[in-house]
N, C-alpha and C. Protein backbone atom coordinates (compact mmCIF):
# COMPACT_ATOMS: atom_id res chain seq x y z
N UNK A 1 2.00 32.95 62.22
CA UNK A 1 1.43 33.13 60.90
C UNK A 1 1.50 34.61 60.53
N UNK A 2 1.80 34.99 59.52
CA UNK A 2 2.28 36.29 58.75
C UNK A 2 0.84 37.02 58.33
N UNK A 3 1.11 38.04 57.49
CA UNK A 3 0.07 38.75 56.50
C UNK A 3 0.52 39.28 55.91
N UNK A 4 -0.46 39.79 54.89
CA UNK A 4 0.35 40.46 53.70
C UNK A 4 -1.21 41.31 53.00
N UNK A 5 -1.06 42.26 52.46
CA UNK A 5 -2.09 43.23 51.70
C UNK A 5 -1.64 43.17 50.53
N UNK A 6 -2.74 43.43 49.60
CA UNK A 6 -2.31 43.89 48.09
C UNK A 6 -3.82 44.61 47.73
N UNK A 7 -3.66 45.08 46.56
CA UNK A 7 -4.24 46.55 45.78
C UNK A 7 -4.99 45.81 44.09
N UNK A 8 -6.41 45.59 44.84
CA UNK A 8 -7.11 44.71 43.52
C UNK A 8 -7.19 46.13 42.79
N UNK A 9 -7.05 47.04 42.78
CA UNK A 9 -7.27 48.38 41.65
C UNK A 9 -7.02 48.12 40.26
N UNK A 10 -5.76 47.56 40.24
CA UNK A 10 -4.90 47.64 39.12
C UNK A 10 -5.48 46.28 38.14
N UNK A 11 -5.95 45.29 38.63
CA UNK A 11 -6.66 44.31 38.04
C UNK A 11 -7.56 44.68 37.56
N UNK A 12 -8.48 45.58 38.34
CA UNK A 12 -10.19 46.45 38.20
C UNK A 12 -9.61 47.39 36.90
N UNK A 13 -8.65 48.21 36.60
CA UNK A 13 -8.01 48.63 35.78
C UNK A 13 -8.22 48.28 34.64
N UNK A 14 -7.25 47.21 34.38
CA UNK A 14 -7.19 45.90 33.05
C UNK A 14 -8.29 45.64 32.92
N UNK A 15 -9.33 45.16 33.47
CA UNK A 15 -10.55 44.58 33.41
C UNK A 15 -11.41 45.39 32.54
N UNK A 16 -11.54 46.78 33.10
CA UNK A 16 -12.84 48.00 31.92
C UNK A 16 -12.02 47.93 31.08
N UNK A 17 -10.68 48.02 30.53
CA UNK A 17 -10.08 48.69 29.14
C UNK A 17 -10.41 47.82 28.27
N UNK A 18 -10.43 48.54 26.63
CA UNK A 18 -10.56 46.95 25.83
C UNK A 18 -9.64 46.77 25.38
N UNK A 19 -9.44 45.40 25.52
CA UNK A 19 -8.70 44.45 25.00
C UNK A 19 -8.31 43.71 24.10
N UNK A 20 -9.34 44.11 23.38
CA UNK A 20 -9.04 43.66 21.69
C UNK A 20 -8.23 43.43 21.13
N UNK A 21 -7.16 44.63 21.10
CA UNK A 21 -6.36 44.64 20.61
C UNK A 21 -4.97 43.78 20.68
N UNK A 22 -5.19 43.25 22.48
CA UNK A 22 -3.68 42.36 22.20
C UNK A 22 -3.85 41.36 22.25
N UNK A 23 -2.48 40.85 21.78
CA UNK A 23 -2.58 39.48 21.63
C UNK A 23 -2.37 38.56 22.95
N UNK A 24 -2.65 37.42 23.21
CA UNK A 24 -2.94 36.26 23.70
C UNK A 24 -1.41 35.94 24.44
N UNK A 25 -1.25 35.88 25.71
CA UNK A 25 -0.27 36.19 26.24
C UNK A 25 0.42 37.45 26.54
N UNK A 26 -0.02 38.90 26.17
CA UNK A 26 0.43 40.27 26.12
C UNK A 26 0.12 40.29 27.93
N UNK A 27 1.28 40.97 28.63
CA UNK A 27 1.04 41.37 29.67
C UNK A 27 0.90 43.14 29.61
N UNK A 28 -0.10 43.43 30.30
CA UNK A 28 -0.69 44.06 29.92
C UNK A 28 -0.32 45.30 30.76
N UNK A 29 0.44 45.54 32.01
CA UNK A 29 0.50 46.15 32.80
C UNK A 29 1.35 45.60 33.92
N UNK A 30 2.55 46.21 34.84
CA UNK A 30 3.06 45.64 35.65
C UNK A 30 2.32 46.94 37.14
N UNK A 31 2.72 46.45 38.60
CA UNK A 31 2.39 46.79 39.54
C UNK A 31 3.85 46.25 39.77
N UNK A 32 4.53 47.61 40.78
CA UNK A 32 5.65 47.57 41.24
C UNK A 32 5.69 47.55 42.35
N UNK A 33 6.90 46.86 43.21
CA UNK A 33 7.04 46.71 44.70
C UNK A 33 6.99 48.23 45.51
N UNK A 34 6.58 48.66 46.36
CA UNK A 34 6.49 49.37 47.24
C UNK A 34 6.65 50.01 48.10
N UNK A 35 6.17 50.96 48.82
CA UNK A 35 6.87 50.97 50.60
C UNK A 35 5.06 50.64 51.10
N UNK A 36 4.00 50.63 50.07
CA UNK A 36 2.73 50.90 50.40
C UNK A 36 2.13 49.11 50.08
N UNK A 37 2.63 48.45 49.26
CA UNK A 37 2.57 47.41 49.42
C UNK A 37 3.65 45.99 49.44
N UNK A 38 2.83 44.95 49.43
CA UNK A 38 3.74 43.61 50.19
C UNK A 38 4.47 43.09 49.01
N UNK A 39 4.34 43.32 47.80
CA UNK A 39 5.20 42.54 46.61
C UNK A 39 7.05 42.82 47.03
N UNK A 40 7.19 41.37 47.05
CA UNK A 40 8.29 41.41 46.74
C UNK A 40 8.83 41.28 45.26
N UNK A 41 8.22 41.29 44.50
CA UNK A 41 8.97 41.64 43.06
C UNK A 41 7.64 42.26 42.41
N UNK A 42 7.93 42.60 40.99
CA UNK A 42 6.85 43.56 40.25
C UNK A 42 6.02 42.29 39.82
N UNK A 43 4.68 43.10 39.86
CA UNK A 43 3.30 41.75 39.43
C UNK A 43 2.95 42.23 37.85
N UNK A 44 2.77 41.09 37.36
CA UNK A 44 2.65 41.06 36.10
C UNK A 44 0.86 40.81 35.68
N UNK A 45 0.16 41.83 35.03
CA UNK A 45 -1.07 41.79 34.76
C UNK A 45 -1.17 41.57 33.18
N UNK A 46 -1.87 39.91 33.05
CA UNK A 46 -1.71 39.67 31.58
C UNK A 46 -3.30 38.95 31.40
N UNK A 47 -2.97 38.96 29.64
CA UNK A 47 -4.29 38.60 28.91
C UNK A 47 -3.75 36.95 28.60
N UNK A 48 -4.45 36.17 29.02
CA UNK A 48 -4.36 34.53 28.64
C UNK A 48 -5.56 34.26 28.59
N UNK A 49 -5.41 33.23 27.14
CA UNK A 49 -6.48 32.75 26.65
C UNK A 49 -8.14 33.59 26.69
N UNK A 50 -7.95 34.83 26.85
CA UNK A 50 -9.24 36.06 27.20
C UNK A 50 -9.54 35.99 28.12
N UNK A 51 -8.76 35.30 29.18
CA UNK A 51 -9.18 35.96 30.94
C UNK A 51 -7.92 36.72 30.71
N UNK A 52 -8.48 38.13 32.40
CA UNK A 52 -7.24 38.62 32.92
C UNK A 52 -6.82 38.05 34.08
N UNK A 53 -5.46 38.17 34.41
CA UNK A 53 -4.92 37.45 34.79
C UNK A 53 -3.51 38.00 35.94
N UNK A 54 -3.32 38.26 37.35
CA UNK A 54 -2.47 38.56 38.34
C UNK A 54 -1.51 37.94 38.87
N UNK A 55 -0.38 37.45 38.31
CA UNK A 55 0.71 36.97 39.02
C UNK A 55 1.45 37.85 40.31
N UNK A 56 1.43 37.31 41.76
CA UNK A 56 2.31 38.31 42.73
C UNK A 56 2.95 37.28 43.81
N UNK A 57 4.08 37.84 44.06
CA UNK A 57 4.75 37.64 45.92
C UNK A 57 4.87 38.28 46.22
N UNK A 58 3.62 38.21 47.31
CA UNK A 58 3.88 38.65 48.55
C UNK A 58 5.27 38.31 49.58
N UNK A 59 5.18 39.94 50.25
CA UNK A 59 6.49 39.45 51.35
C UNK A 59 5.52 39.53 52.57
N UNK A 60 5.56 38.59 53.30
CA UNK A 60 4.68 38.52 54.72
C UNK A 60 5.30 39.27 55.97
N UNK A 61 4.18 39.77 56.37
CA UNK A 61 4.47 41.05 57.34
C UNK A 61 4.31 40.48 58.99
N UNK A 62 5.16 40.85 59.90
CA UNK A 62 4.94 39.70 61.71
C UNK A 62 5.14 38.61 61.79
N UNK A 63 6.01 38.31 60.63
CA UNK A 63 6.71 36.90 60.99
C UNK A 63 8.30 37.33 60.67
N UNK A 64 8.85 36.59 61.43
CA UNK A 64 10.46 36.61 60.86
C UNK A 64 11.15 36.45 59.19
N UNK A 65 10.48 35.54 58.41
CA UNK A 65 10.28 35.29 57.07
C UNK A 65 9.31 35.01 56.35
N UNK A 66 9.28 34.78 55.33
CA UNK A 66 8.10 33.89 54.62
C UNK A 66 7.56 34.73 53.10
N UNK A 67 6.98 34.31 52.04
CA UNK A 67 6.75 34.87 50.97
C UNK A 67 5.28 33.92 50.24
N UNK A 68 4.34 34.59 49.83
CA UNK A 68 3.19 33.50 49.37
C UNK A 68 3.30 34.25 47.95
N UNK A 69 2.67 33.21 47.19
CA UNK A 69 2.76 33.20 45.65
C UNK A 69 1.38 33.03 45.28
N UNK A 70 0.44 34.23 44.90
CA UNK A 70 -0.65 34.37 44.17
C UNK A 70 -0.94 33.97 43.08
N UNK A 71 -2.15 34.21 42.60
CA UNK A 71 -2.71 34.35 41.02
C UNK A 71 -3.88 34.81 41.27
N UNK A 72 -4.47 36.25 40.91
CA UNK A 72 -5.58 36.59 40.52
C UNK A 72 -6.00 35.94 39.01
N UNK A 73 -7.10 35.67 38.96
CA UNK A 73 -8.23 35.44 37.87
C UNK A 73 -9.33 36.34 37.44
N UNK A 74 -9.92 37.38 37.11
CA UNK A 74 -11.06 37.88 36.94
C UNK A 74 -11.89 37.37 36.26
N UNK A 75 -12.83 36.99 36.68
CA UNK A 75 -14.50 36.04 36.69
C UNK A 75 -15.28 37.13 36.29
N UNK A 76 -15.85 37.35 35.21
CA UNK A 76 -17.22 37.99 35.22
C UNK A 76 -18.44 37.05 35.35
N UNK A 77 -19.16 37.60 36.43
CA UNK A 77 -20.62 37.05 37.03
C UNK A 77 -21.55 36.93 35.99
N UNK A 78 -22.62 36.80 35.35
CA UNK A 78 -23.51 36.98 34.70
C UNK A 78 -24.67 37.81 35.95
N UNK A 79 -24.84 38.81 35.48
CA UNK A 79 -26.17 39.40 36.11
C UNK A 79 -25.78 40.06 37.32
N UNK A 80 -24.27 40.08 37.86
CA UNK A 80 -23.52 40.79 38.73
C UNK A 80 -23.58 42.22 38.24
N UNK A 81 -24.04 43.40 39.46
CA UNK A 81 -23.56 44.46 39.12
C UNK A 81 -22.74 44.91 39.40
N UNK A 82 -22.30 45.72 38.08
CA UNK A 82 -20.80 45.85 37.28
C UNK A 82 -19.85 46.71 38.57
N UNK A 83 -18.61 46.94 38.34
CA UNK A 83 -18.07 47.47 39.30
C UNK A 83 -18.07 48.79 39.20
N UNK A 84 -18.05 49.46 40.30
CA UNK A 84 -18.38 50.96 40.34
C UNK A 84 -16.75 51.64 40.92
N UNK A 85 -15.81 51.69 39.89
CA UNK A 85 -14.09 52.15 40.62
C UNK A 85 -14.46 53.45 40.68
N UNK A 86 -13.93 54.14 41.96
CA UNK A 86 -13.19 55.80 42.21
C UNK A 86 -12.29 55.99 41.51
């Protein structure tokens, strides 16, 4: 069984900015493959239906092959405190 890392920053990113402004389907930001992380192609950070939204593949790391196919969602909690980014 493989592994793989990725970098919630860039979601945390999209998330504070406002969004108002685009439209419904606008991707909003890409995250590019790496030497620092596992994407094998660039991840696409978009606005659907007013969630944000993380498409990625991963390339898996200690195995001979293999590739997993994500989707971040960002959920805001009610009554969660808010995120505190560096």
């Amino acid at each position: 069984m493989g592994n793989a890392e990725f970098d919630i920053r860039a979601i945390f990113d999209v998330v504070k900015m406002n969004l108002e402004d685009f439209v419904d389907g606008s991707v909003i930001t890409t995250v590019v493959p790496n030497r620092q992380n596992c994407l094998a192609e660039e991840s696409a950070i978009r606005l659907e239906n007013g969630k944000v939204y993380q498409d990625m593949f991963l390339r898996l790391r200690n195995v001979e092959s293999g590739e997993i196919e994500l989707q971040l969602q960002w959920i805001n909690i009610p009554n969660a405190k808010s995120f505190q980014g560096s």
